[in-house]
C-alpha atoms as a PDB file:
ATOM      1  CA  UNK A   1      15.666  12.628  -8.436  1.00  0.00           C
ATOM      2  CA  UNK A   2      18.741  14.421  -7.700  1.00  0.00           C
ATOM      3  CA  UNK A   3      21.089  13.076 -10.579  1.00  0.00           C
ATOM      4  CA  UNK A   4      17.950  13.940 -12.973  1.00  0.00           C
ATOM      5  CA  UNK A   5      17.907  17.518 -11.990  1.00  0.00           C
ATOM      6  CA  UNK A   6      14.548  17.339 -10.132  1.00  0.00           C
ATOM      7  CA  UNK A   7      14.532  20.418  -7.508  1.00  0.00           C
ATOM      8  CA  UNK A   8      11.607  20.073  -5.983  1.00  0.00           C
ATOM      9  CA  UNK A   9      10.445  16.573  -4.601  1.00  0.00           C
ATOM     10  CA  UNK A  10       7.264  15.809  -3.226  1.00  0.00           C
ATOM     11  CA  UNK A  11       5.386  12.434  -2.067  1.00  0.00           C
ATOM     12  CA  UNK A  12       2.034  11.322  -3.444  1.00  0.00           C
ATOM     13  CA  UNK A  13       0.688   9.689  -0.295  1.00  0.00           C
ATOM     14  CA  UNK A  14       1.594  11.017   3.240  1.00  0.00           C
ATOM     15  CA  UNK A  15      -0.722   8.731   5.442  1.00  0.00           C
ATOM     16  CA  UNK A  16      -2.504   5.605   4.465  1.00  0.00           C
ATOM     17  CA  UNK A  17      -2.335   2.923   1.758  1.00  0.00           C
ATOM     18  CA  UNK A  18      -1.409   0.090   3.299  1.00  0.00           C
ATOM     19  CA  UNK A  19      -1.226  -3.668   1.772  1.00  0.00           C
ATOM     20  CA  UNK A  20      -0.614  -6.802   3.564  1.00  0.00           C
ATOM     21  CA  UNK A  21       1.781  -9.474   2.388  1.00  0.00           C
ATOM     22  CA  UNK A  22      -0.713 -10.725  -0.293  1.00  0.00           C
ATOM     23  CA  UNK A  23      -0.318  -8.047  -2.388  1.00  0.00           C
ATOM     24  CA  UNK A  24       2.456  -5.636  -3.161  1.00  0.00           C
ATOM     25  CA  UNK A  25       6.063  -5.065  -2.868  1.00  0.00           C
ATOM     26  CA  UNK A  26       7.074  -8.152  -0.717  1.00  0.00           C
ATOM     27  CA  UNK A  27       9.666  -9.880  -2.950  1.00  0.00           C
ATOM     28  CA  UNK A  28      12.220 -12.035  -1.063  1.00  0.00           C
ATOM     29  CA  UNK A  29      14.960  -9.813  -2.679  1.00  0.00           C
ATOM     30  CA  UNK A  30      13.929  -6.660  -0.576  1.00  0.00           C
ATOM     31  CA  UNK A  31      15.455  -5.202   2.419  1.00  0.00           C
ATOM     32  CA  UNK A  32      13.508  -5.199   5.541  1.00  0.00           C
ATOM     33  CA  UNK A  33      11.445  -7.186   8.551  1.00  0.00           C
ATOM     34  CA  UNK A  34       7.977  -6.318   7.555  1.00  0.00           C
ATOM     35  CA  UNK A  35       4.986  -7.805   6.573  1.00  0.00           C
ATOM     36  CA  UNK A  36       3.435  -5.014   5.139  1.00  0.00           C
ATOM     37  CA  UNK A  37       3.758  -1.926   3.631  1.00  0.00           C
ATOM     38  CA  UNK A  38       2.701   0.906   1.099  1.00  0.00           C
ATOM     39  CA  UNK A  39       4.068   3.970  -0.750  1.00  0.00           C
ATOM     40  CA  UNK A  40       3.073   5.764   2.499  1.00  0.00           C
ATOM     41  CA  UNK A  41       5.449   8.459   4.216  1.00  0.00           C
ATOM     42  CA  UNK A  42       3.630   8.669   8.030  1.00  0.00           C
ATOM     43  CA  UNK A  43       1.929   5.598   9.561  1.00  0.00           C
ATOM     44  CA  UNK A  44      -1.664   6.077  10.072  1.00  0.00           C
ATOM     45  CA  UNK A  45      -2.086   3.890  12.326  1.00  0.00           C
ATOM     46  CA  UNK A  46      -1.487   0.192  11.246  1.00  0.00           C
ATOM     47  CA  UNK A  47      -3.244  -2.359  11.900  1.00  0.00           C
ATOM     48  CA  UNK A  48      -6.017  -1.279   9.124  1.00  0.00           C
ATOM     49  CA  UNK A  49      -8.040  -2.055   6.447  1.00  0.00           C
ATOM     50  CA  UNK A  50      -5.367  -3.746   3.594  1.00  0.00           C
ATOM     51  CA  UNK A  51      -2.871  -5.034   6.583  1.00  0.00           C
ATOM     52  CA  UNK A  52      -4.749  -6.629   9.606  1.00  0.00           C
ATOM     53  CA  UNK A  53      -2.095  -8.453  10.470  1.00  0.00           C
ATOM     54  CA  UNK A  54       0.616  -5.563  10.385  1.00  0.00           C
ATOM     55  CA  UNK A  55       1.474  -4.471  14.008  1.00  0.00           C
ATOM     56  CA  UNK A  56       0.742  -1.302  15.552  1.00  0.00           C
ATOM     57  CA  UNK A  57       2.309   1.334  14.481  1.00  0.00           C
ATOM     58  CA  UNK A  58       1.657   4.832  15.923  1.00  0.00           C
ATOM     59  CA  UNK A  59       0.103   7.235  13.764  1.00  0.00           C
ATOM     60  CA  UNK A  60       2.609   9.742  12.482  1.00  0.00           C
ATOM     61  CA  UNK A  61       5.510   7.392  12.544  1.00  0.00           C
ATOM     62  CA  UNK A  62       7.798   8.185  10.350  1.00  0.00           C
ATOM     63  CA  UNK A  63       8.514   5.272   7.676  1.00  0.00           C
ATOM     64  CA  UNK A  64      11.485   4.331   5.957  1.00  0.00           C
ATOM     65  CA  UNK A  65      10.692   6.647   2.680  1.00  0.00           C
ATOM     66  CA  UNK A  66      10.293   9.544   5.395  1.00  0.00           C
ATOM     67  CA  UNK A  67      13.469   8.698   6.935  1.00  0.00           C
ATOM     68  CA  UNK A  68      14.935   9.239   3.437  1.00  0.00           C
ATOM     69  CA  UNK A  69      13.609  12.699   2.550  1.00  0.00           C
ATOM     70  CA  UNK A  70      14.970  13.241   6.263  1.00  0.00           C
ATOM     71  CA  UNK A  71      18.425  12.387   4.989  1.00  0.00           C
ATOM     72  CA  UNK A  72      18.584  13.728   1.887  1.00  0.00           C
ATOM     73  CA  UNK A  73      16.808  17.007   3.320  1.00  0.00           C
ATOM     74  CA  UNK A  74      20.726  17.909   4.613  1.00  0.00           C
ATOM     75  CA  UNK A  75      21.948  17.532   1.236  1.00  0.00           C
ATOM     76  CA  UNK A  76      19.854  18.837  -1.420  1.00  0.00           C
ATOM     77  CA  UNK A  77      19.394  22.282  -0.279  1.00  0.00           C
ATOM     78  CA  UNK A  78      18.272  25.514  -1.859  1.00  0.00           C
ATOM     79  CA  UNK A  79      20.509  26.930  -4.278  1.00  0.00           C
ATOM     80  CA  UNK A  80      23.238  23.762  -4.523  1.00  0.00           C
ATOM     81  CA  UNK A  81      24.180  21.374  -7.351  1.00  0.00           C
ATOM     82  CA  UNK A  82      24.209  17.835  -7.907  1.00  0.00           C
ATOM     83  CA  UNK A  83      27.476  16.529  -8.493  1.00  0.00           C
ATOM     84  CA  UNK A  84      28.432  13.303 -10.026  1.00  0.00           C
ATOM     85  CA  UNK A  85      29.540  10.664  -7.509  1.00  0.00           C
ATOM     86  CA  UNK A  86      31.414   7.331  -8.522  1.00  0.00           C
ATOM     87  CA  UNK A  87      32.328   4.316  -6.252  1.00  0.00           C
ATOM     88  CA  UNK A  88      36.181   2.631  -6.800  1.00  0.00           C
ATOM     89  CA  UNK A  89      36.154  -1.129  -6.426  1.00  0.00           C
ATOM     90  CA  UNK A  90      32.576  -3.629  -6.945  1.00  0.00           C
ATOM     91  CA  UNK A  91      29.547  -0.585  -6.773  1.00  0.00           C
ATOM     92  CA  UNK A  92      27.531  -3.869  -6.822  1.00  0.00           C
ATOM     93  CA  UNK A  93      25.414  -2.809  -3.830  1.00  0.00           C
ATOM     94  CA  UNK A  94      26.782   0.429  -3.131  1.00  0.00           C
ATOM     95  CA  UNK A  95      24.489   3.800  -4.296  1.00  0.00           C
ATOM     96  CA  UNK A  96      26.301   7.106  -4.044  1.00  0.00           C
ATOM     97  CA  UNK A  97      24.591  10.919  -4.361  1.00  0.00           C
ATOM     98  CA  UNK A  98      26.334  14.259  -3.894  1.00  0.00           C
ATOM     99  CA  UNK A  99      25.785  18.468  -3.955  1.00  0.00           C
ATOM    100  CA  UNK A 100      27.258  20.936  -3.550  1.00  0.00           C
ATOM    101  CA  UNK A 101      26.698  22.373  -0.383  1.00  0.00           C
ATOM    102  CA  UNK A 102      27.574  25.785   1.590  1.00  0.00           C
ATOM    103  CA  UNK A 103      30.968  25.895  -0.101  1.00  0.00           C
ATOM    104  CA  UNK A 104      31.939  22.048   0.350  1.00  0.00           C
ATOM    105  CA  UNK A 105      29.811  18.755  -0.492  1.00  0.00           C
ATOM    106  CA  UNK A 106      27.637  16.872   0.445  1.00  0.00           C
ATOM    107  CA  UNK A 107      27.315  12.836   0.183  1.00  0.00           C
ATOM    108  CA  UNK A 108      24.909  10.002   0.612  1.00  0.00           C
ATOM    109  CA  UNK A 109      26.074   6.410   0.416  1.00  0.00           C
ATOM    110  CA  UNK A 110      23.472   3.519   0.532  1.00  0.00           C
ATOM    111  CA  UNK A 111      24.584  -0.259   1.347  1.00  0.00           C
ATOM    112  CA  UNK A 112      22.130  -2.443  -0.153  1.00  0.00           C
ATOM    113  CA  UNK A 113      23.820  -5.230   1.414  1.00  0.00           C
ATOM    114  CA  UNK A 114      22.287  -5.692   4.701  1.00  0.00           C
ATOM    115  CA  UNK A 115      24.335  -8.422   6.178  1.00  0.00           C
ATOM    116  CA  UNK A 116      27.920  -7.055   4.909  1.00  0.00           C
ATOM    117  CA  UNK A 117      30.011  -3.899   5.229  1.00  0.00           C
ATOM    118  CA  UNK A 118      31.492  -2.220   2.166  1.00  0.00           C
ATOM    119  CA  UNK A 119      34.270  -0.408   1.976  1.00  0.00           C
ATOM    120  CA  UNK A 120      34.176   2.259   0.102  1.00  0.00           C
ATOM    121  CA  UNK A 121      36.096   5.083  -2.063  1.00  0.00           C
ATOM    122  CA  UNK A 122      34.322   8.115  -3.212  1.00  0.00           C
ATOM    123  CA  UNK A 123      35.303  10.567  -6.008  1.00  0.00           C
ATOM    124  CA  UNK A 124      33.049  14.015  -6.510  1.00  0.00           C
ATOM    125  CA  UNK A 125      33.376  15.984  -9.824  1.00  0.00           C
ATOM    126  CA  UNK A 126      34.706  19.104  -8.887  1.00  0.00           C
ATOM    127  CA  UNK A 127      36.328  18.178  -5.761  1.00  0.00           C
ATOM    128  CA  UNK A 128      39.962  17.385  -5.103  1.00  0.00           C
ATOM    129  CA  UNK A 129      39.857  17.457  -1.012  1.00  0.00           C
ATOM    130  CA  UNK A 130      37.808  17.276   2.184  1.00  0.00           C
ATOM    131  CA  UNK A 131      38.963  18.720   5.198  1.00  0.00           C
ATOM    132  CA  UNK A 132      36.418  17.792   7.402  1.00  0.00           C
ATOM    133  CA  UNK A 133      33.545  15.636   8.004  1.00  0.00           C
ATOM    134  CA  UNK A 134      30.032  15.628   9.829  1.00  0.00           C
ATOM    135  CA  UNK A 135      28.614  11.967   9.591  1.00  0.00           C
ATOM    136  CA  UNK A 136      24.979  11.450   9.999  1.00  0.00           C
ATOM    137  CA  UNK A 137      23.638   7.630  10.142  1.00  0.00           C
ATOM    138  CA  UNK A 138      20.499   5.881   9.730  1.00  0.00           C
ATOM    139  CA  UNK A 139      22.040   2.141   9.680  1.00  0.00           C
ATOM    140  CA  UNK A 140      20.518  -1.393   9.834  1.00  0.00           C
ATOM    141  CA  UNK A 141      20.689  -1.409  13.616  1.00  0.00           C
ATOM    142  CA  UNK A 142      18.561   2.231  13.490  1.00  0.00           C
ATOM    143  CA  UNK A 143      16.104   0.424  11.199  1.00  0.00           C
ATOM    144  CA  UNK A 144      15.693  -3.113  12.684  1.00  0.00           C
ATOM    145  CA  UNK A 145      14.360  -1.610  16.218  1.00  0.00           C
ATOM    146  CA  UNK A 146      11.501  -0.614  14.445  1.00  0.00           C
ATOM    147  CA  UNK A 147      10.434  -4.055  14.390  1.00  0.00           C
ATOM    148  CA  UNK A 148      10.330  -3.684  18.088  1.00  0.00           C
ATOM    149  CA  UNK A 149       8.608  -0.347  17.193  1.00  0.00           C
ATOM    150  CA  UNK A 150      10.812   1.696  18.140  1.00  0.00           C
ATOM    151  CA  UNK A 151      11.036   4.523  15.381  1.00  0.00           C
ATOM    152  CA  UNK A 152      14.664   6.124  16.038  1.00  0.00           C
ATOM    153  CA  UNK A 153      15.795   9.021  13.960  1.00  0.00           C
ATOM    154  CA  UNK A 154      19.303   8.966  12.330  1.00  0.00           C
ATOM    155  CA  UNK A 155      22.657   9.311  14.727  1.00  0.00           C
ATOM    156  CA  UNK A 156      23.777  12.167  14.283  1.00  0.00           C
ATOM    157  CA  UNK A 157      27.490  12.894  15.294  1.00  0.00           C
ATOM    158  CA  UNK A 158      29.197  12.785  18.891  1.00  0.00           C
ATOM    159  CA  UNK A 159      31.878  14.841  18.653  1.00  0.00           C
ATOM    160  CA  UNK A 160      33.135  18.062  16.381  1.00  0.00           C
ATOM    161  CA  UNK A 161      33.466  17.273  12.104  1.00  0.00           C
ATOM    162  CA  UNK A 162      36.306  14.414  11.620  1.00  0.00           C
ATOM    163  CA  UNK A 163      39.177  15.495   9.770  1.00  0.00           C
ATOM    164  CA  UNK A 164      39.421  13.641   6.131  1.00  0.00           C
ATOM    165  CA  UNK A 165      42.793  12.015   4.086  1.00  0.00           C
END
């Protein structure tokens, strides 16, 4: 939505919707432990009607799309710009998004890989230098408690912005 210019983003379904593994998005090729899911944003409280056998899951738990608009909610702000991001080396799994934003930028970088780690090398249109950075995480280890349910926001840094090269 960002790199088509969309600046306002919504979801369709908040709560509800589920589907067992018998219907739906459950190819082999996705990420992820569970047996279920839906285009939902909050849990409503699964086990229900369209996913018995999904575990409980409290209502109002945020879900991975929710943990998403979380993310990107500290880089598509108000009054910024989208700015092209490109990955050096094989992209193959790697997704990149940037904005501006308050007088530096902003990036997202997804791994679609979930067994490997990716280097990676970044370049922004219209940015030559970083001089610091504030790293926020929501990783594979975040996400894989939840099959334990155990919902954990993103990390969010331990110390003062990193300086960059």
């Amino acid at each position: 939505m960002m790199n088509a210019g969309v600046s306002r983003a919504t979801w369709w379904l908040g709560f509800g919707g589920c589907s067992d593994s018998t219907g739906g998005n459950f190819s082999s090729s996705l990420y992820g432990w569970q047996t279920f899911g839906g285009y939902m944003v909050f849990s409503d409280g699964t086990p229900e009607y369209g996913c018995e056998s999904a575990p409980v899951v409290p209502p109002g738990t945020l879900l991975p799309t929710a943990r998403a608009f979380q993310l990107f909610s500290s880089v598509a702000l108000n009054g910024e710009n989208v700015l092209s991001a490109s990955v050096a080396g094989d992209a193959t799994d790697v997704r990149a998004y940037a904005a501006t934003n308050n007088g530096g930028a902003a990036l997202v970088i997804f791994n679609l890989n979930e067994t490997t780690s990716i280097p990676v090398v970044v370049a922004l249109s219209g940015q030559s230098a970083a001089y610091s950075v504030t790293v926020q995480t929501y990783s594979k280890a975040i996400y894989d408690q939840s099959q334990s349910n155990f919902w954990l926001r993103p990390r969010l840094p331990a110390s003062a912005p990193r300086p960059c090269r």
